[in-house]
Protein backbone atom coordinates (compact mmCIF):
# COMPACT_ATOMS: atom_id res chain seq x y z
CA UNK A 1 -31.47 -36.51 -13.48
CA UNK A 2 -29.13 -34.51 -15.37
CA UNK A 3 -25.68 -33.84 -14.07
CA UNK A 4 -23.32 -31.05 -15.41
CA UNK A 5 -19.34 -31.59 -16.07
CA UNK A 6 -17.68 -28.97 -14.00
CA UNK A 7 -14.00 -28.49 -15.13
CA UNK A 8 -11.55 -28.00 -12.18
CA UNK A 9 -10.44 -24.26 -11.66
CA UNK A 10 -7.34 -24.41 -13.23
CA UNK A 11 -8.60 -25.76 -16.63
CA UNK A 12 -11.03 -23.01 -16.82
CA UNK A 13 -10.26 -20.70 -19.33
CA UNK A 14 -9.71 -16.89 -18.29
CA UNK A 15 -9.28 -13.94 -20.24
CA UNK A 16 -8.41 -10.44 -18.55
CA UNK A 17 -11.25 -7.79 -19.44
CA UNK A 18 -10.74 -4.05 -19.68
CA UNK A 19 -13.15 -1.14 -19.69
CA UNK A 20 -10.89 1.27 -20.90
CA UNK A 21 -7.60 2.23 -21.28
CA UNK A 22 -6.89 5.56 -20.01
CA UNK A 23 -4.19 7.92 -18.40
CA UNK A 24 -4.90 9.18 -15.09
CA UNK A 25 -4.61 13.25 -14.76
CA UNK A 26 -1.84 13.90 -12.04
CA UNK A 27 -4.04 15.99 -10.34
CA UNK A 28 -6.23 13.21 -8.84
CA UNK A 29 -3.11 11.51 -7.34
CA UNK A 30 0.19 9.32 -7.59
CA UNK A 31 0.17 5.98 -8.38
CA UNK A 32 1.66 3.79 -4.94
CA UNK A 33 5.08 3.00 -6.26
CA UNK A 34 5.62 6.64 -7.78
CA UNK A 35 3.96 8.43 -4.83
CA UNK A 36 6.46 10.95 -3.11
CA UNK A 37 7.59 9.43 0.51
CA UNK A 38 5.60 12.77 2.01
CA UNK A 39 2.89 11.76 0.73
CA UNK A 40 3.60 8.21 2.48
CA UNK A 41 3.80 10.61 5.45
CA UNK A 42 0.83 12.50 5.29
CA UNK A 43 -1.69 10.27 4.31
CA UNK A 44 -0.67 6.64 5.19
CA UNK A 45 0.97 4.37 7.18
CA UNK A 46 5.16 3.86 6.65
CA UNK A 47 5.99 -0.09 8.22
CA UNK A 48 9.20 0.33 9.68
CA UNK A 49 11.26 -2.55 10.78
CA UNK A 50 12.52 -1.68 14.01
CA UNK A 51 16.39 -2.51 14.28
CA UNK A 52 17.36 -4.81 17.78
CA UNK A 53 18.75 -2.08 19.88
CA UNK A 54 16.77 0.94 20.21
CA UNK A 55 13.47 0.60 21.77
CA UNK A 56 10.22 1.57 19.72
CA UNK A 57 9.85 4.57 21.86
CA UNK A 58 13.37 5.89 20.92
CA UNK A 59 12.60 4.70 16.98
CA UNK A 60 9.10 6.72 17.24
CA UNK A 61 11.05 9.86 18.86
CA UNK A 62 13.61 10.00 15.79
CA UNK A 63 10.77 9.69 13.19
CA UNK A 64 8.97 12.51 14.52
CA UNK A 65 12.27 14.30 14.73
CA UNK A 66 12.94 13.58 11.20
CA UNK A 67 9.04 13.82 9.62
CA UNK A 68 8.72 17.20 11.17
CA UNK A 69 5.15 17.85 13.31
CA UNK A 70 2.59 17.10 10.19
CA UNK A 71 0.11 14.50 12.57
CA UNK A 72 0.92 12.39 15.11
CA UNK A 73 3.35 9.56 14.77
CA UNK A 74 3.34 6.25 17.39
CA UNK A 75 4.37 2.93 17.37
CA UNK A 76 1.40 -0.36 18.19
């Protein structure tokens, strides 16, 4: 019976591979951290960490006030 040596994970040796470096047009998109917040707005999801005080139904009420009526806008 023949048994293999198998080297723990973080003696493995790892290189990073790329396909190909390339530049991406600006037409197809923003990357996330250079992405325009109403873009955030109008296609995603914005976290917001609700200060203690106002309730999530007053926070919700002064987002929409502020974000204008693009889509709908709720707190879960």
């Amino acid at each position: 019976m023949t048994f293999m040596k198998v080297q723990p994970p973080w003696q493995a040796k790892r290189e990073t591979l790329v396909r190909e470096e390339a530049e991406t047009s600006g037409k197809y998109g923003f990357q996330p951290y250079s992405r325009p917040l109403d873009e955030h707005l109008r296609f995603g999801y914005v976290n917001l960490d609700k200060p203690s005080g106002p309730s999530s139904h007053e926070v919700t009420a002064w987002v929409n006030f502020e974000a204008g009526p693009c889509r709908p806008r709720g707190d879960s």
